[in-house]
N, C-alpha and C. Protein backbone atom coordinates (compact mmCIF):
# COMPACT_ATOMS: atom_id res chain seq x y z
N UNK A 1 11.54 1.45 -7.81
CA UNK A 1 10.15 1.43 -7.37
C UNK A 1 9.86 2.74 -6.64
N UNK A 2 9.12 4.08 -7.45
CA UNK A 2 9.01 5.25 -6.86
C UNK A 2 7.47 5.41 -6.16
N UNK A 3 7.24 6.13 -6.02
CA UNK A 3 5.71 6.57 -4.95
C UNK A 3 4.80 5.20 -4.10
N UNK A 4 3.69 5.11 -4.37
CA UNK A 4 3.02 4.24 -3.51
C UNK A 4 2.82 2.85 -3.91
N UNK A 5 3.05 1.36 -3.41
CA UNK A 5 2.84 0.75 -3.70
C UNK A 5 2.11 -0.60 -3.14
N UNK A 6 0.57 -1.06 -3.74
CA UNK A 6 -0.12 -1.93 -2.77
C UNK A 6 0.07 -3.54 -3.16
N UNK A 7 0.75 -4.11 -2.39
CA UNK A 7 0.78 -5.34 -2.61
C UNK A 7 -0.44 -6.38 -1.77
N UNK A 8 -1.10 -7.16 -2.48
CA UNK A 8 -2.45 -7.95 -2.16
C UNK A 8 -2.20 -8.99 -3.52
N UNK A 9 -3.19 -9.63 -3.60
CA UNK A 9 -3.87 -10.60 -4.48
C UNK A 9 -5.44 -10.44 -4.75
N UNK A 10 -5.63 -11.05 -5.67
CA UNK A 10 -6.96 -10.99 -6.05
C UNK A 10 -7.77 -11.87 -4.72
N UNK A 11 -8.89 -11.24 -4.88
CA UNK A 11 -10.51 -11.60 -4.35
C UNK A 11 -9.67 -11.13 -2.53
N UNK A 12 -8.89 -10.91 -2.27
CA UNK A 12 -8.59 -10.11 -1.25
C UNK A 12 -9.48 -8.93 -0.27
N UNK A 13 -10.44 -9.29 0.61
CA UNK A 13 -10.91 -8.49 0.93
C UNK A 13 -10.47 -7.05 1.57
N UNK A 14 -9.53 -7.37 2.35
CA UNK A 14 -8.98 -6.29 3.22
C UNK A 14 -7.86 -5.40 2.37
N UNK A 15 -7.80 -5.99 0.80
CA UNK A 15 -6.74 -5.62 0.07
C UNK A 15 -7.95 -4.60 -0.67
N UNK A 16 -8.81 -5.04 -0.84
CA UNK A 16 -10.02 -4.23 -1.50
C UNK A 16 -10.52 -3.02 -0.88
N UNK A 17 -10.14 -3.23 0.80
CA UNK A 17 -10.76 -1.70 1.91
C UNK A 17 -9.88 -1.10 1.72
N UNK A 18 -8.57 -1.42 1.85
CA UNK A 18 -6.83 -0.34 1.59
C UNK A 18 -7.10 0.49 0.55
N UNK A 19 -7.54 -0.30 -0.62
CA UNK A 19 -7.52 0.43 -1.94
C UNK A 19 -8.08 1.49 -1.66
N UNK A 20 -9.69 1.36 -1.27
CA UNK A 20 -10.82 2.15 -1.32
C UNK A 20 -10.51 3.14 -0.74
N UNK A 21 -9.57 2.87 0.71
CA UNK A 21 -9.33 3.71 2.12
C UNK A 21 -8.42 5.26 1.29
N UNK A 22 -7.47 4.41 0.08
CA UNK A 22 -6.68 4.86 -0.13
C UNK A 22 -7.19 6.12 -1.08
N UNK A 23 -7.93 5.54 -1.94
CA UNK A 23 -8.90 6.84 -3.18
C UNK A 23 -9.59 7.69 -2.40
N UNK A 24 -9.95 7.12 -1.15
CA UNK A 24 -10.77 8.44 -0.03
C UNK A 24 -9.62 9.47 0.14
N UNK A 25 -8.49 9.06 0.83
CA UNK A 25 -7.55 10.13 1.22
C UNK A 25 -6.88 10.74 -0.37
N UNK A 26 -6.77 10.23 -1.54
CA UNK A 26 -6.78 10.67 -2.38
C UNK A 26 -7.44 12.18 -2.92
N UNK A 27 -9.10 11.85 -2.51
CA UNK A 27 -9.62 13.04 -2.78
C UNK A 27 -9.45 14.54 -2.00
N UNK A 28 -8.65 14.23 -0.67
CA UNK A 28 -8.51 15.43 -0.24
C UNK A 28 -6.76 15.69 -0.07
N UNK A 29 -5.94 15.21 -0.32
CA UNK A 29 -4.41 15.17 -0.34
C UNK A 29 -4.05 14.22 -1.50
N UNK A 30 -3.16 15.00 -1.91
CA UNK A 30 -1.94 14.48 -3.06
C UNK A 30 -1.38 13.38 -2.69
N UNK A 31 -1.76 12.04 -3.48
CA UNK A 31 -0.67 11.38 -3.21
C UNK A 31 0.01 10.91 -4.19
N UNK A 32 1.20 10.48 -3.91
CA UNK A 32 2.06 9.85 -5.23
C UNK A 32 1.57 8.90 -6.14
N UNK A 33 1.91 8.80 -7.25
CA UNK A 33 1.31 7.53 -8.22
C UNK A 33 1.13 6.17 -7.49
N UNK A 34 0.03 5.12 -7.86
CA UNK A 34 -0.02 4.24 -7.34
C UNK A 34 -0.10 3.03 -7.58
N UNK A 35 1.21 1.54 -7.32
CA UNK A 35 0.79 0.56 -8.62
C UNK A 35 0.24 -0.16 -7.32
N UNK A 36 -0.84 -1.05 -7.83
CA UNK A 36 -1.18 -2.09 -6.83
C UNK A 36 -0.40 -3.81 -8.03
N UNK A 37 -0.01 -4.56 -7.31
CA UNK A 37 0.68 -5.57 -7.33
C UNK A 37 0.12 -6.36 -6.87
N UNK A 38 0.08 -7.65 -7.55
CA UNK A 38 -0.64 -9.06 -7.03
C UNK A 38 1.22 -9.43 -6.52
N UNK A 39 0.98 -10.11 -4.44
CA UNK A 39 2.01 -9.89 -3.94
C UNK A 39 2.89 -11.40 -4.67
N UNK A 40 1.70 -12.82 -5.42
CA UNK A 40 2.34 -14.01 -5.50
C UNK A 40 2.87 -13.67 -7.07
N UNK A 41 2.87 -12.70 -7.32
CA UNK A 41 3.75 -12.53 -9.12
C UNK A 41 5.08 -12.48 -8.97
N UNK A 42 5.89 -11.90 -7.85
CA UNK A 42 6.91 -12.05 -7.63
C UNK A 42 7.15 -12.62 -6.21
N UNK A 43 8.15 -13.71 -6.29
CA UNK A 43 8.59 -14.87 -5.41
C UNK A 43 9.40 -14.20 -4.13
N UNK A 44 10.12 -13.25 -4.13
CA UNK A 44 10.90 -12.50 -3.32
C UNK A 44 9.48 -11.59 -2.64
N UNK A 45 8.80 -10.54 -3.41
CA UNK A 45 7.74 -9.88 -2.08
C UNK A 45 6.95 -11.47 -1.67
N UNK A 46 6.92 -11.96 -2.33
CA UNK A 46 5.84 -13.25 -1.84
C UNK A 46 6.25 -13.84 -0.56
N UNK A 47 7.37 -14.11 -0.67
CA UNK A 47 8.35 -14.92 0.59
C UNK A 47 8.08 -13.70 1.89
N UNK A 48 8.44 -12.21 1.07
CA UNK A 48 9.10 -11.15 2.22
C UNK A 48 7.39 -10.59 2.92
N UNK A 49 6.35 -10.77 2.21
CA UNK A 49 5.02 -10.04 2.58
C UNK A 49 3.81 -10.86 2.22
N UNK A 50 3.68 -12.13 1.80
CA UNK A 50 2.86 -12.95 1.35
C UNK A 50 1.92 -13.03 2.35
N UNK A 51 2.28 -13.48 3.45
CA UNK A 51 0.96 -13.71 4.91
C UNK A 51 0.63 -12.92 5.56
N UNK A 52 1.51 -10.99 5.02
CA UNK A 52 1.49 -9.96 5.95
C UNK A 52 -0.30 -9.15 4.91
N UNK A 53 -0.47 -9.61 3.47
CA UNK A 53 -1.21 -8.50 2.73
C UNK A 53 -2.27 -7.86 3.39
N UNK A 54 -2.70 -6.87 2.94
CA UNK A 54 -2.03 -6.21 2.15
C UNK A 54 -0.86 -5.19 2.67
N UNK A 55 -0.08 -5.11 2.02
CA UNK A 55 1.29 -4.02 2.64
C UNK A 55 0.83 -2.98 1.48
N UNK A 56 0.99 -1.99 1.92
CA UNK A 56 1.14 -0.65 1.41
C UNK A 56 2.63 -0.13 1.84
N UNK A 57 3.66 -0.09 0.40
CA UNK A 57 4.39 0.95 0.71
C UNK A 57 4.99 1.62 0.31
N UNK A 58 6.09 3.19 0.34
CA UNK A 58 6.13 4.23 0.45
C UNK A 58 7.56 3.99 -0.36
N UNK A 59 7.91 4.45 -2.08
CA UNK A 59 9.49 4.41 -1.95
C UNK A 59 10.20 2.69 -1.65
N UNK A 60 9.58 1.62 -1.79
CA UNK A 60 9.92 0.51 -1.38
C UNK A 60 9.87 0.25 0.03
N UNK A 61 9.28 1.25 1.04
CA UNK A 61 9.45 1.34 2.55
C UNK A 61 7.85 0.67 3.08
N UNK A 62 7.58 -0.19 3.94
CA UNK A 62 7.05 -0.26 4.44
C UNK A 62 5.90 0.58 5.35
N UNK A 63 4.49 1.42 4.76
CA UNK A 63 4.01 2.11 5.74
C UNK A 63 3.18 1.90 6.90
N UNK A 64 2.39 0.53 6.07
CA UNK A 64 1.38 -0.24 7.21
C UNK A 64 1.27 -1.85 6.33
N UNK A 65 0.28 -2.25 7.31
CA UNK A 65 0.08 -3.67 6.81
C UNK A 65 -1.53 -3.82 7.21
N UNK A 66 -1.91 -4.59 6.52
CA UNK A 66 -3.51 -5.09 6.91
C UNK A 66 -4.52 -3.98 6.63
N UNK A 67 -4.22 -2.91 7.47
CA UNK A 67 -5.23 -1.76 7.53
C UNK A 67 -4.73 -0.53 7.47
N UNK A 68 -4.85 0.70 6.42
CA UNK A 68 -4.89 1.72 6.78
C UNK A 68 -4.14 2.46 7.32
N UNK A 69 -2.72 2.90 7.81
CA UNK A 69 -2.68 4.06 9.17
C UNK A 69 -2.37 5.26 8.31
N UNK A 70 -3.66 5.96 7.85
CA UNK A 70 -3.55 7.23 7.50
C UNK A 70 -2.83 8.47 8.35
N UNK A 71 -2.62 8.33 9.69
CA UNK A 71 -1.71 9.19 10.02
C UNK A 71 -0.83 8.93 9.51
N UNK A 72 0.55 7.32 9.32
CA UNK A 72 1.55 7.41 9.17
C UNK A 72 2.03 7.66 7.74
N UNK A 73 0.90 7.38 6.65
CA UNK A 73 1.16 7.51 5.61
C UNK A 73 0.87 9.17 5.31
N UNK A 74 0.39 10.28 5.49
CA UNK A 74 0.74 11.92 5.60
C UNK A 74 1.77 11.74 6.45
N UNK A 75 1.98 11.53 7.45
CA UNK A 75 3.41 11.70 8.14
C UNK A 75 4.56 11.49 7.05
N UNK A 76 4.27 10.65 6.52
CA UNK A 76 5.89 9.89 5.75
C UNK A 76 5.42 11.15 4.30
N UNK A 77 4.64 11.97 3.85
CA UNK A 77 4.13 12.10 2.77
C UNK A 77 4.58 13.76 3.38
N UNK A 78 4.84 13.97 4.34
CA UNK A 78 5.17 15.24 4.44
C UNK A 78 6.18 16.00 3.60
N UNK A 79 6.51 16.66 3.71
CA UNK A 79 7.40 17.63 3.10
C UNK A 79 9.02 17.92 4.27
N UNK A 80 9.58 17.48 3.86
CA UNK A 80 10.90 17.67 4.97
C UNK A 80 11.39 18.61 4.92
């Protein structure tokens, strides 16, 4: 599981602002490819992130949950 990944479900509202949040910072910084994932298709993220959605994350890593933290996601997106 490489670059960005949004786990939510359908009719998800706050899974719907992440997205959006996410194509904004899109237009001015590079970000890695991006799959969004319905989180109840698989039983393991379901169990591990089901009541947390939406999770956004990085490389299989955890960057935020619920909302947004565009600092931490350029932080983690930096260049080492």
């Amino acid at each position: 599981m490489g670059g960005l990944t949004l786990l939510g479900r359908p009719g998800c509202g706050l899974c719907e602002e992440l997205l959006e949040e996410l194509q904004q910072v899109a237009a001015t910084v590079p970000l890695p490819p991006l799959a969004v994932l319905d989180v109840d298709d698989d039983p393991v993220l379901s169990r591990r992130h089901g009541l947390d959605i939406p999770v956004l994350l990085l490389d299989g890593v955890v960057v935020c949950r619920h909302r947004l933290d565009r600092q931490e996601l350029l932080r983690l997106l930096r260049p080492r």
